[in-house]
Structures are given as C-alpha cells and as structure tokens.
Protein backbone atom coordinates (compact mmCIF):
# COMPACT_ATOMS: atom_id res chain seq x y z
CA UNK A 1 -49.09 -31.38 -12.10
CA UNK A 2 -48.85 -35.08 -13.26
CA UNK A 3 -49.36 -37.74 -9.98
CA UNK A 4 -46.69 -39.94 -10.12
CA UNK A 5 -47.43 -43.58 -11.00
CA UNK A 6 -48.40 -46.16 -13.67
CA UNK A 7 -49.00 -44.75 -17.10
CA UNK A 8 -50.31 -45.86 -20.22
CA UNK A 9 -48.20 -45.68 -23.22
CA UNK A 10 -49.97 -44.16 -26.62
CA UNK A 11 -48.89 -43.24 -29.95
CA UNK A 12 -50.94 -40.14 -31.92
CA UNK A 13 -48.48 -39.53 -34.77
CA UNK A 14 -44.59 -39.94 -34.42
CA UNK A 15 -45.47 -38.41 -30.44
CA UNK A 16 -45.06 -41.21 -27.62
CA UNK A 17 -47.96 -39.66 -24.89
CA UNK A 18 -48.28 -41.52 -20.99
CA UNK A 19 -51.73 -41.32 -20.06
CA UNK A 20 -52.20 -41.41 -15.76
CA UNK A 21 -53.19 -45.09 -15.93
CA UNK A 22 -55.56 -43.73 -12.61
CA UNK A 23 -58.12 -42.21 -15.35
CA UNK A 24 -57.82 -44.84 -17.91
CA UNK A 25 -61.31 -47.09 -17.77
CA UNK A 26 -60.43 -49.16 -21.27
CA UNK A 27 -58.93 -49.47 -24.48
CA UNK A 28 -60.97 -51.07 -27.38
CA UNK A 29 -61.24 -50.68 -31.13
CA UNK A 30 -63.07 -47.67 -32.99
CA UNK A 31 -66.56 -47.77 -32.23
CA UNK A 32 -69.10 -45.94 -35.51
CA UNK A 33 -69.13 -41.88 -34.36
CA UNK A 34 -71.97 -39.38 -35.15
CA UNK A 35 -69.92 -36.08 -36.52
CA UNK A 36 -70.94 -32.73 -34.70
CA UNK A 37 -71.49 -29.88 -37.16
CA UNK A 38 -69.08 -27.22 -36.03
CA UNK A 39 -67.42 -29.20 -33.67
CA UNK A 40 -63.77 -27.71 -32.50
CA UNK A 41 -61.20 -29.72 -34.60
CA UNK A 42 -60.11 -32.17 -32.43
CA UNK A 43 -63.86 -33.27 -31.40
CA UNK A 44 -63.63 -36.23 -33.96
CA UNK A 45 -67.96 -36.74 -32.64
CA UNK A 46 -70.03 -38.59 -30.14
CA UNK A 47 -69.87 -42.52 -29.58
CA UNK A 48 -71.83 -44.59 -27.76
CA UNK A 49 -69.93 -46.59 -25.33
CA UNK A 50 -71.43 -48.59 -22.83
CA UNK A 51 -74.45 -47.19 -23.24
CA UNK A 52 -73.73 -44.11 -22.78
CA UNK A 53 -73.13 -41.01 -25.25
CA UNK A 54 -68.94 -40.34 -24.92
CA UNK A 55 -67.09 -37.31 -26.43
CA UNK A 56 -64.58 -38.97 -28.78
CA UNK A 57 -61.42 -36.32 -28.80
CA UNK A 58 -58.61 -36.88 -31.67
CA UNK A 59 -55.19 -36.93 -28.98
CA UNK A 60 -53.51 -35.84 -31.92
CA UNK A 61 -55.20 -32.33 -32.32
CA UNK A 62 -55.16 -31.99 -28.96
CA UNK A 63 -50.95 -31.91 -28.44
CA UNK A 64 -50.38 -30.24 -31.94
CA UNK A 65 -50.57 -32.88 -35.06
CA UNK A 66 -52.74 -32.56 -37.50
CA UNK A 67 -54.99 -35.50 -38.15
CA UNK A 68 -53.89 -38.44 -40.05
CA UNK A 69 -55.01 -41.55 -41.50
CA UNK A 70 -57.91 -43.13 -40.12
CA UNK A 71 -58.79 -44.42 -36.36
CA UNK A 72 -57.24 -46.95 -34.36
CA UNK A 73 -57.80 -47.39 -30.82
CA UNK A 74 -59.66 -45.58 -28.12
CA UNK A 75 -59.07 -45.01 -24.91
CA UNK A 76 -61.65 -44.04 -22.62
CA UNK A 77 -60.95 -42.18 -19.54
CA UNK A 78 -63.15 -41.33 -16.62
CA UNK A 79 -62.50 -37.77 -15.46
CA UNK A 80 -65.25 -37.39 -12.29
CA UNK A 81 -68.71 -37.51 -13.42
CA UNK A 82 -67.46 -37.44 -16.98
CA UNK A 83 -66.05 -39.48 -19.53
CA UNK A 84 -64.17 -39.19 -22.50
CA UNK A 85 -62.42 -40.78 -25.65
CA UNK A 86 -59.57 -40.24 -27.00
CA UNK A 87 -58.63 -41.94 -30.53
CA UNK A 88 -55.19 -42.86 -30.35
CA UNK A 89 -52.63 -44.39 -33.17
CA UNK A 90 -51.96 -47.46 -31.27
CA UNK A 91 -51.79 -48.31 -27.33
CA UNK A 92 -48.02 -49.50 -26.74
CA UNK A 93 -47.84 -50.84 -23.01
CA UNK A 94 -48.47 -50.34 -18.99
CA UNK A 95 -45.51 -48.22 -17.82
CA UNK A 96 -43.84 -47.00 -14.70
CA UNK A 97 -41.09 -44.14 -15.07
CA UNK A 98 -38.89 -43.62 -12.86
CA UNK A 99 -40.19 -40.74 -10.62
CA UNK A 100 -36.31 -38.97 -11.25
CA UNK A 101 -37.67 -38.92 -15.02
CA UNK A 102 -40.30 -36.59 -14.73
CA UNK A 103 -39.19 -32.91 -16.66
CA UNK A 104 -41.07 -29.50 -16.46
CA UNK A 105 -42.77 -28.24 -18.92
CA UNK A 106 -40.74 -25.50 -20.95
CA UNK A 107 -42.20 -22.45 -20.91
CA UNK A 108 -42.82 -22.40 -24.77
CA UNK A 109 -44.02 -26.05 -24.78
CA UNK A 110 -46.35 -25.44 -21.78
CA UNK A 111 -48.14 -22.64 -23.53
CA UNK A 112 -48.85 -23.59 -26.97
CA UNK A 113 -49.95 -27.19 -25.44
CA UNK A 114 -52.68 -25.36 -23.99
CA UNK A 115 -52.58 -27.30 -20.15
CA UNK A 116 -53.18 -30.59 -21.96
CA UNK A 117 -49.72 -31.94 -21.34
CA UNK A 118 -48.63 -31.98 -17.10
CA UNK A 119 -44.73 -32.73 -17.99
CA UNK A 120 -42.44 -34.66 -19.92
CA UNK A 121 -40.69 -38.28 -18.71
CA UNK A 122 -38.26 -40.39 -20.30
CA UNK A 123 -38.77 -43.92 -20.60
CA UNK A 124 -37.01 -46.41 -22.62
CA UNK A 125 -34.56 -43.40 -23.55
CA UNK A 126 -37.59 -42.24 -25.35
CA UNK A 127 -38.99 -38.46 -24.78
CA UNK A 128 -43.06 -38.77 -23.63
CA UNK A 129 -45.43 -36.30 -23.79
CA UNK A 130 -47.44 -36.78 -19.70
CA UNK A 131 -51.07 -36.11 -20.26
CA UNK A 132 -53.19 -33.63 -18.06
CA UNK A 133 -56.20 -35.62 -18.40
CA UNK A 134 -58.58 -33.58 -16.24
CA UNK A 135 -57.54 -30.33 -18.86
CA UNK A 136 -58.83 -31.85 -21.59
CA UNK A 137 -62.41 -30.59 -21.33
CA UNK A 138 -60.69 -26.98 -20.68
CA UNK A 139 -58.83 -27.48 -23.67
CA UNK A 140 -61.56 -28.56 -26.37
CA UNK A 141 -63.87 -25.68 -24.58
CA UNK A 142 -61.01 -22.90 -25.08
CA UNK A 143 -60.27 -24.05 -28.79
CA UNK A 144 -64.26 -24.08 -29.51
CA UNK A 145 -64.77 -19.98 -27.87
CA UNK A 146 -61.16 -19.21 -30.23
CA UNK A 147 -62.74 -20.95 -33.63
C-alpha cells in the first residue's frame, strides 16, 4: 500500500495521478525515444537520460487511457537499482493529502488497474489516482506475456 507523504501531482488524460514524491528523481521535457518493435503498448521506447538507457512508460496506458496527442513531460522515478520514465500530460504541483484522505481501492478498480494504482486520495476536492510505483515493472511485464 501507498506510504503516506508528499506526492507529486500529474495529469495523463482527464485522470489527476499522485506519484510518492519518495521515487520521483526529476521532471524535464521529452527527451528523442528509440521505438521497441513489439513493445507492450504502454512502452512508448528507450531514452537516454543521464547517460543512461531509461524505459520511457506512457502513464496513460498504464491506468486505462488510450494514448493521446503527443508527449509532454517526463518524470523519472528511481525504483531500487532501476529507473524509469513515465510521459505524463503535464506535472501540476508538490502535494500533501491529508492522511484521513487516503480511500481503498474498490475491488473492481483494483483489478482491472492491474497493481499500478496503491489507493485513491482527495485533494483539492479532486478524486486522484495514488501510484504503486514499484508495480510498474510487474505491470508492463504482465501486459507484454498477455499480448
């Protein structure tokens, strides 16, 4: 489940997502991506960040909306010895919801998410969709053995 704390505020779509600010290394524009050949769908391709070659995931895909228009921002996250992109619609703000805001999961919502999302919060009467960053690589790994 979601630690409680700071979270970063996204956008993928018309979905408001907090990101665990713990796992967040950066935010920056688009950086040029070399496309996988049968790739899962929301593996947008590989981009070299800092040096190093980073999985660049569409958020999007990844909590149920189908890809649209072209990228915006990253977000790079550092999840143990690996790291990771996600291309996000725009990066909102630094957030701290109230700990009372934090919902379970329904059910129906916690299944077809596929462990990518750890709960639901409110903030700024607004519903958010908490991240379960260190899923993500389950998730992408699942959706590549269905496809």
């Amino acid at each position: 489940m979601h630690r409680r704390g700071k979270m970063l505020l996204v956008t993928a779509g018309h979905h408001r997502v907090g990101i665990p600010l713990s796992y967040v290394r950066e935010t920056m524009r688009p950086r040029p991506l070399e496309v996988l050949k049968d790739a899962p769908p929301a593996v947008l391709g590989l981009s070299i960040i800092r040096g190093k070659s980073v999985p660049v995931l569409d958020l999007g895909a990844l909590i149920g909306r189908d890809g649209e228009g072209e990228l915006q921002r990253l977000v790079t996250l550092d999840l143990g010895e690996r790291s990771i992109a996600l291309a996000v619609d725009s990066v909102v703000e630094v957030v701290e919801p109230d700990p009372s805001s934090l919902l379970s999961l329904p059910p129906l919502v916690a299944r077809a998410s596929g462990e990518t999302l750890a709960a639901l919060s409110v903030v700024d009467r607004e519903l958010v969709l908490v991240l379960e960053a260190t899923k993500l690589f389950d998730a992408v790994s699942a959706e590549s053995i269905a496809s």
